[in-house]
N, C-alpha and C. Protein backbone atom coordinates (compact mmCIF):
# COMPACT_ATOMS: atom_id res chain seq x y z
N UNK A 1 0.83 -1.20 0.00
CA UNK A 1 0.00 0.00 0.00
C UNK A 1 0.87 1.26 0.00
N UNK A 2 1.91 1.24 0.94
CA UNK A 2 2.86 2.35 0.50
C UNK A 2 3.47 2.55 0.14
N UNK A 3 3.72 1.98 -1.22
CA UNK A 3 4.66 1.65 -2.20
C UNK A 3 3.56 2.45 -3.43
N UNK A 4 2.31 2.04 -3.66
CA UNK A 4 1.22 2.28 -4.48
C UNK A 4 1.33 4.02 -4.40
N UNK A 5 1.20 4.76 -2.95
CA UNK A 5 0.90 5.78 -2.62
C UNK A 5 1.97 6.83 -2.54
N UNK A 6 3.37 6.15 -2.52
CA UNK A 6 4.38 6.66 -2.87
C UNK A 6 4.25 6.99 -4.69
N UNK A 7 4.38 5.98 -5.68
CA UNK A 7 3.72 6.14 -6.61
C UNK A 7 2.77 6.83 -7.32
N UNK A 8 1.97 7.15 -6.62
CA UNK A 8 0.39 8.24 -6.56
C UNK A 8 0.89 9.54 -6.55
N UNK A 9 2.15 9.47 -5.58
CA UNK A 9 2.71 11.02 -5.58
C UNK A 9 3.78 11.57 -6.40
N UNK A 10 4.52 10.61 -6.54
CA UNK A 10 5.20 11.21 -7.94
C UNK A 10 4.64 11.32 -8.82
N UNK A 11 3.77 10.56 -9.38
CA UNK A 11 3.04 11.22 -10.68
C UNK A 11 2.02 12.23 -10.44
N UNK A 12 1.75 12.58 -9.39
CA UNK A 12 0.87 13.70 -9.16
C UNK A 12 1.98 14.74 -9.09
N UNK A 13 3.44 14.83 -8.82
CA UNK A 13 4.65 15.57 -8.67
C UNK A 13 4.76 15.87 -10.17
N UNK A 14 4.85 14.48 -11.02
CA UNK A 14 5.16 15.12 -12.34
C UNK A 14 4.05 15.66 -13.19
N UNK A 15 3.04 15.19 -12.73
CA UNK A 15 2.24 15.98 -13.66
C UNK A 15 2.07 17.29 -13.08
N UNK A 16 2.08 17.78 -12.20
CA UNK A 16 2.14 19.12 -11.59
C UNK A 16 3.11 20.53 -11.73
N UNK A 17 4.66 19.10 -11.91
CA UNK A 17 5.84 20.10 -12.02
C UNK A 17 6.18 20.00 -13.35
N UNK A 18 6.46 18.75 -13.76
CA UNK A 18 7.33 18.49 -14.82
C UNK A 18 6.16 18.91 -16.38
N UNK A 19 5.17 18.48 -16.11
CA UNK A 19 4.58 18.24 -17.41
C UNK A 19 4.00 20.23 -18.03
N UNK A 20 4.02 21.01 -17.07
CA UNK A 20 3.98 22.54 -17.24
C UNK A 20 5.56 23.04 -17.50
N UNK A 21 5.97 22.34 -17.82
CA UNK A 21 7.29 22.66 -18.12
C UNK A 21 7.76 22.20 -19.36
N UNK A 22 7.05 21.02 -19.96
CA UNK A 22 7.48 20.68 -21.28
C UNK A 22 6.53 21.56 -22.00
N UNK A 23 5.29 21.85 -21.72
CA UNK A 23 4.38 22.76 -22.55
C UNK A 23 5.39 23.91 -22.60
N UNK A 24 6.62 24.74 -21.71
CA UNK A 24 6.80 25.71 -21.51
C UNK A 24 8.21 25.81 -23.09
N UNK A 25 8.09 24.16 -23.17
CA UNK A 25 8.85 24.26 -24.68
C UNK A 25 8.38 23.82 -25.82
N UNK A 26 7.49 24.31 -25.64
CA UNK A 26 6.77 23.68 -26.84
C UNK A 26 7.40 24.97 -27.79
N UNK A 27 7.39 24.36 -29.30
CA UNK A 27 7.30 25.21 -30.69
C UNK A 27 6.71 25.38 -31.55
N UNK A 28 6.68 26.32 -32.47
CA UNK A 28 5.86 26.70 -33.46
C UNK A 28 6.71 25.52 -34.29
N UNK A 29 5.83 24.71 -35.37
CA UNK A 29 6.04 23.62 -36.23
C UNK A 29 5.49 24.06 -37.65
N UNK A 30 4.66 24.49 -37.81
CA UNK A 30 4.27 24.90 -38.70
C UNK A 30 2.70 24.36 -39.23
N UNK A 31 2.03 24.87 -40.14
CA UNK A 31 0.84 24.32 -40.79
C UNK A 31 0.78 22.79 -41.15
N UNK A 32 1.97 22.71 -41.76
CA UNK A 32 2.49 21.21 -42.93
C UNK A 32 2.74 20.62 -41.79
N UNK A 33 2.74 20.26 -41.15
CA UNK A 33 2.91 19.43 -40.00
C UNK A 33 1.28 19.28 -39.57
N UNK A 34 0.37 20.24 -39.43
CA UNK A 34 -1.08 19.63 -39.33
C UNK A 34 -1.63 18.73 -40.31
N UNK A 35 -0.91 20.01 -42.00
CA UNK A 35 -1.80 18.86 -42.82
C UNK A 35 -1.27 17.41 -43.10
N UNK A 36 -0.25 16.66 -42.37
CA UNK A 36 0.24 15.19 -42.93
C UNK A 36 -1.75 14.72 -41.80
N UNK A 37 -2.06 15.05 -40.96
CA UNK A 37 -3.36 14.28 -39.92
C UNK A 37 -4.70 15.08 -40.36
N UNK A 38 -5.09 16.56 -41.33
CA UNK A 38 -5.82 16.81 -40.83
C UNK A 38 -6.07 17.87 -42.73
N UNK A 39 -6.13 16.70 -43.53
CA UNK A 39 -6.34 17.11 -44.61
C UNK A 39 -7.02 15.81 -45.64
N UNK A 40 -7.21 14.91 -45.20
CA UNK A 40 -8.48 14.56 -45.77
C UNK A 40 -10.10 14.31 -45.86
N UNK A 41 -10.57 14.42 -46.58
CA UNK A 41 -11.90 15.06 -46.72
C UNK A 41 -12.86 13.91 -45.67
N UNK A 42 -12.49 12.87 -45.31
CA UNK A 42 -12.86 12.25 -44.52
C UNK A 42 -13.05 12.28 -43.20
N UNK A 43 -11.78 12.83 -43.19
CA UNK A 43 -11.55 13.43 -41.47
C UNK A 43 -11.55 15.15 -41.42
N UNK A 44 -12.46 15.32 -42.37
CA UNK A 44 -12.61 16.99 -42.09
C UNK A 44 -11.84 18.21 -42.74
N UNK A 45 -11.06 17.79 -43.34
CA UNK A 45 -10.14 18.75 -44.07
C UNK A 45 -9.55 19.83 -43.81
N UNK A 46 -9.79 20.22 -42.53
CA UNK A 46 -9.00 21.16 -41.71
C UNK A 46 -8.00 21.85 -42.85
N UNK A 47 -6.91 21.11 -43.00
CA UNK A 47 -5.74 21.63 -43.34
C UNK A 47 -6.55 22.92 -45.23
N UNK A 48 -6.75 21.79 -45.67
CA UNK A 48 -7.65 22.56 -46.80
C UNK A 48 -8.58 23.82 -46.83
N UNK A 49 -9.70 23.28 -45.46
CA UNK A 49 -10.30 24.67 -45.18
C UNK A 49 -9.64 26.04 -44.90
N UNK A 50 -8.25 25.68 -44.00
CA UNK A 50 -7.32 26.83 -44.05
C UNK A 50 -6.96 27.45 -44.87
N UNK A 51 -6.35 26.86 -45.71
CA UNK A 51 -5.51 27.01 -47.09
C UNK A 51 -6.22 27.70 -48.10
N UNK A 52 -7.64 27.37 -47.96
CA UNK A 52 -8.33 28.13 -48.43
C UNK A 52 -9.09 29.70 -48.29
N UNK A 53 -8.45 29.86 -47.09
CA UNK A 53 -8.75 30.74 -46.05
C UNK A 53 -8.14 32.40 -46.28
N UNK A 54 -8.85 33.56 -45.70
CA UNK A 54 -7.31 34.55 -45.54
C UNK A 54 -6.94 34.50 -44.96
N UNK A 55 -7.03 33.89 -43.97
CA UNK A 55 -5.72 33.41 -42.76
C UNK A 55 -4.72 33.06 -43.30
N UNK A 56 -4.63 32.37 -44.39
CA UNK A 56 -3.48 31.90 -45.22
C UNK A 56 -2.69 32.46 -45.55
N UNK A 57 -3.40 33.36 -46.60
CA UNK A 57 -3.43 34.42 -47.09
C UNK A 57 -2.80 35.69 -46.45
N UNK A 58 -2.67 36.24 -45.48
CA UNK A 58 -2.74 36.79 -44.29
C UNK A 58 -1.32 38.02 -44.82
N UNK A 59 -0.07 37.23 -44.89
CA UNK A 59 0.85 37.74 -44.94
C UNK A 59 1.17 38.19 -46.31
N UNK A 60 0.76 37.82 -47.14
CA UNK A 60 0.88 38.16 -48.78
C UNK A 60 -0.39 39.11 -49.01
N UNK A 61 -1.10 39.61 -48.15
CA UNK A 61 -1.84 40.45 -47.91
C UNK A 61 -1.26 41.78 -47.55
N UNK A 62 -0.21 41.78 -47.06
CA UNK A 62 0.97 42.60 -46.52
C UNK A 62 1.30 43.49 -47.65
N UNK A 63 1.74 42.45 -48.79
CA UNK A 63 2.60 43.17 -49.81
C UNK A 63 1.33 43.78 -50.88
N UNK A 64 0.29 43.93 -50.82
CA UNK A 64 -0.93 44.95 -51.98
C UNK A 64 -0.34 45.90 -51.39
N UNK A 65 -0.79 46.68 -53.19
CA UNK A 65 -0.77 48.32 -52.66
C UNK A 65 -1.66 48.56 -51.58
N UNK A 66 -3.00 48.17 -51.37
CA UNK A 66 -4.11 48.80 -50.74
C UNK A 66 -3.40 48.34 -48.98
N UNK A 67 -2.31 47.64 -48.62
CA UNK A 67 -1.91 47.50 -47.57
C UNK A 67 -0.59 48.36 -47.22
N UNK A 68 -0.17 48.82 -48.55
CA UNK A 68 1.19 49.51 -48.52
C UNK A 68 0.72 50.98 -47.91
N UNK A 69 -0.45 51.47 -48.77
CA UNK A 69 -1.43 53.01 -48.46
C UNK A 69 -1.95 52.89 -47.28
N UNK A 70 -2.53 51.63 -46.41
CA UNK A 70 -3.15 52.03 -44.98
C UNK A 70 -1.26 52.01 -44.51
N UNK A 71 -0.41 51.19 -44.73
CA UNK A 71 0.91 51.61 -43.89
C UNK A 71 1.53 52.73 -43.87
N UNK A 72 1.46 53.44 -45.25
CA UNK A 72 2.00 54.58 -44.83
C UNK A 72 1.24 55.69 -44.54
N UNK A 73 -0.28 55.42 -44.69
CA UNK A 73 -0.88 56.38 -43.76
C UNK A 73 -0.67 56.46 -41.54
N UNK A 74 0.04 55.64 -41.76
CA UNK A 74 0.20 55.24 -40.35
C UNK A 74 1.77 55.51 -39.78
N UNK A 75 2.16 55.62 -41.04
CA UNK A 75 3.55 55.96 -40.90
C UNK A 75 4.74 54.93 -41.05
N UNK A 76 4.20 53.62 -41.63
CA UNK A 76 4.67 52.61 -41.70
C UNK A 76 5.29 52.63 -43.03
N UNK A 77 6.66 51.94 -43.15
CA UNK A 77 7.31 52.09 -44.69
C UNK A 77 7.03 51.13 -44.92
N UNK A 78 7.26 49.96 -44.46
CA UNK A 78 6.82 48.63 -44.80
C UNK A 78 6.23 47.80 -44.10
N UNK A 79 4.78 47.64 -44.43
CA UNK A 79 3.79 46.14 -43.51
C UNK A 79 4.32 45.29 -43.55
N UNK A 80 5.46 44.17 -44.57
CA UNK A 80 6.08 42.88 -44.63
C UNK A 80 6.71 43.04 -43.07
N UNK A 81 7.04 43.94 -42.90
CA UNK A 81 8.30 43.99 -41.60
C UNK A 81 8.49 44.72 -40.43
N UNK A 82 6.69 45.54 -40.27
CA UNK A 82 6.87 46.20 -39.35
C UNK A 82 5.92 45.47 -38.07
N UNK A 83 5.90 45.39 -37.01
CA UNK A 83 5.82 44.63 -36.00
C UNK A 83 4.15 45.16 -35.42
N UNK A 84 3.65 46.31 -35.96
CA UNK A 84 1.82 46.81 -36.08
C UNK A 84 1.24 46.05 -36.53
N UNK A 85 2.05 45.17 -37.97
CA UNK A 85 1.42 44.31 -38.77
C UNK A 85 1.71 42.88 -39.27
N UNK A 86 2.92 42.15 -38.70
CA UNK A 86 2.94 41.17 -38.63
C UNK A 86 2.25 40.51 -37.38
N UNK A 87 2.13 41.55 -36.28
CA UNK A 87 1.82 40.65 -34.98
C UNK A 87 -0.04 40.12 -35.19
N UNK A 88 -0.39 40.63 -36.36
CA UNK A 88 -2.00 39.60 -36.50
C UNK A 88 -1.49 38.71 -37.89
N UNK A 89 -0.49 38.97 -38.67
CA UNK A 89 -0.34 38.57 -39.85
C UNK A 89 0.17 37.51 -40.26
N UNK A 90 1.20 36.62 -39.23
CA UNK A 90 1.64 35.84 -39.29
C UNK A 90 1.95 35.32 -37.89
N UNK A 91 2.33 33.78 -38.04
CA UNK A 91 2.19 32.95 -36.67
C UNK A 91 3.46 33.37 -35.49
N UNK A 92 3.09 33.50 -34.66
CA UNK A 92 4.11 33.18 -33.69
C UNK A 92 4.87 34.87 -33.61
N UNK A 93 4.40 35.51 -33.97
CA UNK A 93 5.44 37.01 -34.31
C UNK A 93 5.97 37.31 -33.08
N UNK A 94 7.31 37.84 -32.60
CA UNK A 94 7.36 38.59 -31.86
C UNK A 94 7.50 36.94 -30.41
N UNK A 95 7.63 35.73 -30.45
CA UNK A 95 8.19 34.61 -29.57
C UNK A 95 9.61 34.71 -29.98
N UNK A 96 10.52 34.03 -29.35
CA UNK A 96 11.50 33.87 -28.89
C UNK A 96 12.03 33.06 -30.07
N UNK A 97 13.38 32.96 -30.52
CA UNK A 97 13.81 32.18 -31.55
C UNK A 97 13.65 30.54 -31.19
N UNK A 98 13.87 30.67 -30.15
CA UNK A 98 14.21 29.04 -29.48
C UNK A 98 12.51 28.88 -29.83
N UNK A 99 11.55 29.02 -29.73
CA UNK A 99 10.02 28.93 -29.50
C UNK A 99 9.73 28.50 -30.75
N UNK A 100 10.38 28.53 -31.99
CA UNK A 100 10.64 28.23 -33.79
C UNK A 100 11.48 27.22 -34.02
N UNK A 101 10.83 25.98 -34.70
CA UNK A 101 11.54 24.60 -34.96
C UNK A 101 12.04 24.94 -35.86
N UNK A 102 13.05 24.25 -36.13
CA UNK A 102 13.63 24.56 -37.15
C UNK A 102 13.11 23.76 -38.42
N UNK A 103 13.01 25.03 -39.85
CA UNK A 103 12.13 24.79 -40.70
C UNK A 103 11.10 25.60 -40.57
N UNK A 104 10.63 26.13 -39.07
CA UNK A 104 9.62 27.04 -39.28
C UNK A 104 9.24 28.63 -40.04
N UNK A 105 8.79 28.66 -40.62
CA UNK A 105 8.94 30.19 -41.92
C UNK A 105 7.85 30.64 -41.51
N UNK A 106 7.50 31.66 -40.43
CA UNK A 106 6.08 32.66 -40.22
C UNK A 106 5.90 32.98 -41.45
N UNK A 107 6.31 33.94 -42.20
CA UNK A 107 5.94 34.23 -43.23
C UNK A 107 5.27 33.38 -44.60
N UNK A 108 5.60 32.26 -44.44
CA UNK A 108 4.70 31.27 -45.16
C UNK A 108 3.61 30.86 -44.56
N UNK A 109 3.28 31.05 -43.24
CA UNK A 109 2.66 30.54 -42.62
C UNK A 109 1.08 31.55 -42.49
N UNK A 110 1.45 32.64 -42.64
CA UNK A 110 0.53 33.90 -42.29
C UNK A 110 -0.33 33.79 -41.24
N UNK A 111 -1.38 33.65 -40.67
CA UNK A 111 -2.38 33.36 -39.69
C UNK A 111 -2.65 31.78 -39.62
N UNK A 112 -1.61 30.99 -39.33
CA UNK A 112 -1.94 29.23 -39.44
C UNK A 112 -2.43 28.85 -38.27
N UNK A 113 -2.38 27.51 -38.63
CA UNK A 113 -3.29 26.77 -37.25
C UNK A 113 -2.75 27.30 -35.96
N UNK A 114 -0.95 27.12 -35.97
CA UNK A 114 -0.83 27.14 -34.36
C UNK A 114 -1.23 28.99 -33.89
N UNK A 115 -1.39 29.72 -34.55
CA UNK A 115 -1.86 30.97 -34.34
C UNK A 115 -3.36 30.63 -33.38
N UNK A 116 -4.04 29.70 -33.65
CA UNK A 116 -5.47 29.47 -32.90
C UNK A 116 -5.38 28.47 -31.83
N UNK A 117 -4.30 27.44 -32.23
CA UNK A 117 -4.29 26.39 -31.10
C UNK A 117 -2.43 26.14 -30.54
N UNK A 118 -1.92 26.92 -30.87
CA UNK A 118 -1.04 27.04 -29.95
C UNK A 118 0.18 26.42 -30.48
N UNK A 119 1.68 26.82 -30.20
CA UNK A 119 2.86 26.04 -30.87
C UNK A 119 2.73 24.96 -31.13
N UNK A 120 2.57 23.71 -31.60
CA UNK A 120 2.17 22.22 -32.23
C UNK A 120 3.23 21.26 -31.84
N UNK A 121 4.50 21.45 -31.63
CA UNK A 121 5.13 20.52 -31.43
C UNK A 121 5.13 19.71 -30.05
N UNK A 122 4.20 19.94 -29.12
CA UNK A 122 3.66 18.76 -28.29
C UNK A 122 2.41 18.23 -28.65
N UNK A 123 2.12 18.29 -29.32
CA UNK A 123 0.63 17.74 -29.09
C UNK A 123 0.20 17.45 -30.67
N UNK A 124 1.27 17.52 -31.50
CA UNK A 124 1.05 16.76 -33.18
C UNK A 124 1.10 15.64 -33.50
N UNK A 125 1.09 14.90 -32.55
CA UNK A 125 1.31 13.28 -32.96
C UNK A 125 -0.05 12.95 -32.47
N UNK A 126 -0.85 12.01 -33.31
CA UNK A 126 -2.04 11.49 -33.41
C UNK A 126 -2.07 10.89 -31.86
N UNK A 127 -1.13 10.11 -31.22
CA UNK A 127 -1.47 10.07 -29.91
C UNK A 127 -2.06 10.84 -29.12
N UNK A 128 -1.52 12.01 -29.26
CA UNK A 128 -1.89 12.87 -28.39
C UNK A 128 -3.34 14.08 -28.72
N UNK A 129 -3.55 13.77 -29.90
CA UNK A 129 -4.45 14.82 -30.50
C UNK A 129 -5.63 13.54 -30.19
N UNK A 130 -5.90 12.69 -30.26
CA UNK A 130 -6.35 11.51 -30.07
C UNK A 130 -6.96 11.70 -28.23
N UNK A 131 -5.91 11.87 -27.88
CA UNK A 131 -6.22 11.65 -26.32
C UNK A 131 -6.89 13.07 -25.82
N UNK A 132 -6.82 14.55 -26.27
CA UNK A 132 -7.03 15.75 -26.33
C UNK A 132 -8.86 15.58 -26.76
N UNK A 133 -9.06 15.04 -27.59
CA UNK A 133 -10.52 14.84 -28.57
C UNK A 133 -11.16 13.49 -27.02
N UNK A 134 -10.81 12.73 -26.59
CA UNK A 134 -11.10 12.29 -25.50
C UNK A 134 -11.47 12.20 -24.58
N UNK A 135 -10.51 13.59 -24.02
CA UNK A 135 -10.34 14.36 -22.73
C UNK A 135 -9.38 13.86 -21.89
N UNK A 136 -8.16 13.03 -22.11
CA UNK A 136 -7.61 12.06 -21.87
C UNK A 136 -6.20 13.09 -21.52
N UNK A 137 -5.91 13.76 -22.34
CA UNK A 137 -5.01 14.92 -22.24
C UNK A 137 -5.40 16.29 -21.64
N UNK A 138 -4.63 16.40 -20.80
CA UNK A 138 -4.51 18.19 -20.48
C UNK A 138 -4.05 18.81 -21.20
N UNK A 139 -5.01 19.99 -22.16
CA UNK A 139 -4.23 20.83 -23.53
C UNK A 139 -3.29 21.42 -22.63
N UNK A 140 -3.67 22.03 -21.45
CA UNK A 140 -2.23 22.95 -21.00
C UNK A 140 -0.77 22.23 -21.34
N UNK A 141 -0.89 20.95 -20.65
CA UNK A 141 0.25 20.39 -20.58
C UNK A 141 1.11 20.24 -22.17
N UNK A 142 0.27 20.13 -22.99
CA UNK A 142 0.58 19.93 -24.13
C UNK A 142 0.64 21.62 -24.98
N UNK A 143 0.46 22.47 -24.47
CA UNK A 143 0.33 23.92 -25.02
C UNK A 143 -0.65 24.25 -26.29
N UNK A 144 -1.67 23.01 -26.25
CA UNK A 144 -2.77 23.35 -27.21
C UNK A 144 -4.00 24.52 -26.43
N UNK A 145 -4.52 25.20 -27.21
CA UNK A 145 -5.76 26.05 -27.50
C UNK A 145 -6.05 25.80 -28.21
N UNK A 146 -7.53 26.08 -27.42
CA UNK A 146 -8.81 25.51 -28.31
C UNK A 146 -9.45 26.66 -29.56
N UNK A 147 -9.11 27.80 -29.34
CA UNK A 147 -9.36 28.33 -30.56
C UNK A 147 -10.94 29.06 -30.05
N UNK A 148 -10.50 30.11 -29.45
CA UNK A 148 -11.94 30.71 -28.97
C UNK A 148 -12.04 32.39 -29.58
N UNK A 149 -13.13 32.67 -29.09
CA UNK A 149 -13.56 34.36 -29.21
C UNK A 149 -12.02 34.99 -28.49
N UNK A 150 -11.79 35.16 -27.66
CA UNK A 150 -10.52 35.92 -27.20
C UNK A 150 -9.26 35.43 -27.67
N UNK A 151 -9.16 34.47 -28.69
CA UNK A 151 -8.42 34.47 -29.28
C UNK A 151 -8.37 35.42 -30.39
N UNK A 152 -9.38 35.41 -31.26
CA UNK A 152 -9.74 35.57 -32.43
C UNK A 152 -9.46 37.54 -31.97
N UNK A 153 -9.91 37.54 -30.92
CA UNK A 153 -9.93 39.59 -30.71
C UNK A 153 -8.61 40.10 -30.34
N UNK A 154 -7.45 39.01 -30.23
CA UNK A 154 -6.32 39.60 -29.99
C UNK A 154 -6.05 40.60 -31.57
N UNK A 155 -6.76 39.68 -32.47
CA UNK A 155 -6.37 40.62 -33.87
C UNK A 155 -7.69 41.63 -34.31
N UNK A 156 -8.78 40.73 -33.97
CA UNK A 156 -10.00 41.32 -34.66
C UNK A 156 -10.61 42.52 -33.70
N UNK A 157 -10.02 43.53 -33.99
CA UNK A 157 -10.56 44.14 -32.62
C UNK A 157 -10.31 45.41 -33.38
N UNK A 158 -10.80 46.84 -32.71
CA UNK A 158 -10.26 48.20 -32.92
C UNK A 158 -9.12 48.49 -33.26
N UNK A 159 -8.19 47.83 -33.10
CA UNK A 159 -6.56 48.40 -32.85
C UNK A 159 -6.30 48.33 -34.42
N UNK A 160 -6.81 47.41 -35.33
CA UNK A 160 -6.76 47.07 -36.38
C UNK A 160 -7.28 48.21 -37.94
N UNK A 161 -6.46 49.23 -38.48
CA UNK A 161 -6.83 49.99 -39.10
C UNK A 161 -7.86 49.25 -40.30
N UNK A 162 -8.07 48.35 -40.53
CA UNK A 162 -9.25 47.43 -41.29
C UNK A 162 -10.43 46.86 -40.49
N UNK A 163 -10.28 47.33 -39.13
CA UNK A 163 -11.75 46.47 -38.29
C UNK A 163 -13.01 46.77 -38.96
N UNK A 164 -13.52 45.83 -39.25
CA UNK A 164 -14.99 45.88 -39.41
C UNK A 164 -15.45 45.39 -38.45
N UNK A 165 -17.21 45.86 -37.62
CA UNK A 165 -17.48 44.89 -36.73
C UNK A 165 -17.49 43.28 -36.65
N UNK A 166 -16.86 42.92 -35.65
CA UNK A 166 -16.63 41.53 -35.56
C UNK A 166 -17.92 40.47 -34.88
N UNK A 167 -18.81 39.78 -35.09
CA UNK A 167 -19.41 39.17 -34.54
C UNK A 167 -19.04 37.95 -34.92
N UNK A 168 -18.09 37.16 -33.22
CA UNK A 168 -17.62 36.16 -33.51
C UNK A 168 -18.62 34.61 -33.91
N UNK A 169 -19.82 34.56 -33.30
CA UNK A 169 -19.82 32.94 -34.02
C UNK A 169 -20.16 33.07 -35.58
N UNK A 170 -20.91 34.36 -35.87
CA UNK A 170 -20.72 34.54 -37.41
C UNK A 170 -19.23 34.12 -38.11
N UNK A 171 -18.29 34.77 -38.03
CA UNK A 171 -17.27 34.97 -38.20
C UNK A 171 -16.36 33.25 -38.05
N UNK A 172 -16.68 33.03 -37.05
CA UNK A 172 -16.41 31.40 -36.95
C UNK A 172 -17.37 30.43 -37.76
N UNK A 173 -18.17 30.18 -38.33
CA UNK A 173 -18.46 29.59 -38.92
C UNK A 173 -18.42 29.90 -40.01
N UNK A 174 -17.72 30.83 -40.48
CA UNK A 174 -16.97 31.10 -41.73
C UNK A 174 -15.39 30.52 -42.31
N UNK A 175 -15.54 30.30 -40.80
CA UNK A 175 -13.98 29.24 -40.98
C UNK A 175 -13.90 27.88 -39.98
N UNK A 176 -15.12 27.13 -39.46
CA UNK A 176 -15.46 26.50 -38.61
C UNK A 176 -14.88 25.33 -39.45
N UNK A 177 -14.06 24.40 -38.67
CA UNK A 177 -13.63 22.93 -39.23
C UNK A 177 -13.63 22.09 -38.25
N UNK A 178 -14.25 21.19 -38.54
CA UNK A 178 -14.98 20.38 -37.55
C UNK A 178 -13.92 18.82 -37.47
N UNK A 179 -14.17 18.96 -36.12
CA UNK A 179 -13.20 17.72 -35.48
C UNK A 179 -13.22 16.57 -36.71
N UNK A 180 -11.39 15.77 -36.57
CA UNK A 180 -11.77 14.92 -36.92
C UNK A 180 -12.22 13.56 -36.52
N UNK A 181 -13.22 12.48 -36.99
CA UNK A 181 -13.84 11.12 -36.21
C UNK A 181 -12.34 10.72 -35.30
């Protein structure tokens, strides 16, 4: 019995100490790393619905004239590179280098998945996305988000010289992709 309860407490130790600490390294991985699990039409197409998306889009949105004229009405010489407008425009802006796997390119990435659910490299392996859809997993531990309204207003909000009013479940079911089985 106190061998069992000794037991009981280290893993209540590691999941307490240790496992908020691997979330604390988690990295940005990129989109292409969702779509190898989450791009066929069977299991929902996620990766596709994005792609199809301006979220995608996001950062090559940067370089129109009609984005060059709101920048330099603002005083901005360049949206590709100024930090007003990458921080809604592309993933991860403005984290830490170490926080970027290597291979990771924000700029290809523009508004991608982990922008809604969080750096990917804990929680991309079907094990674990598996056990998350379950309830089997703690997203904290794994540094997933679920992709809510206060996510979505870190960008969609006033601060944004393009806001239009935002009414989020409208707005989400404009880009709603539904779990896969």
């Amino acid at each position: 019995m106190r061998k069992k309860t000794i037991i009981f407490l280290l893993a209540g130790i590691i999941g307490v100490i240790v496992l908020p600490l691997l979330a604390a390294d988690a990295q940005y991985v990129g989109s292409r790393k969702c779509m190898m699990c989450h791009k066929s039409e069977s299991r929902g197409n996620q990766y596709g619905k994005w792609l199809e998306s301006p979220h995608a889009k996001s950062y090559e949105t940067l370089k129109s004239d009609a984005s060059k004229a709101i920048a330099k009405k603002m005083g901005i010489e360049d949206p590709t590179t100024a930090d007003k407008c990458l921080k809604c425009h592309i993933t991860g802006h403005g984290v830490a280098a170490a926080v970027k796997a290597e291979g990771f390119e924000p700029t290809l990435e523009g508004v991608g998945c982990e922008s809604c659910h969080g750096p990917g490299s804990l929680y991309k392996s079907m094990t674990i996305m598996k056990a998350l859809n379950e309830g089997k997993q703690d997203a904290k531990a794994v540094a997933f988000v679920e992709g809510d309204e206060a996510v979505c207003l870190r960008c969609h909000n006033s601060e944004s010289p393009t806001f239009k009013p935002f009414d989020y479940q409208t707005q989400f079911n404009e880009i709603a992709h539904n779990l896969p089985p």
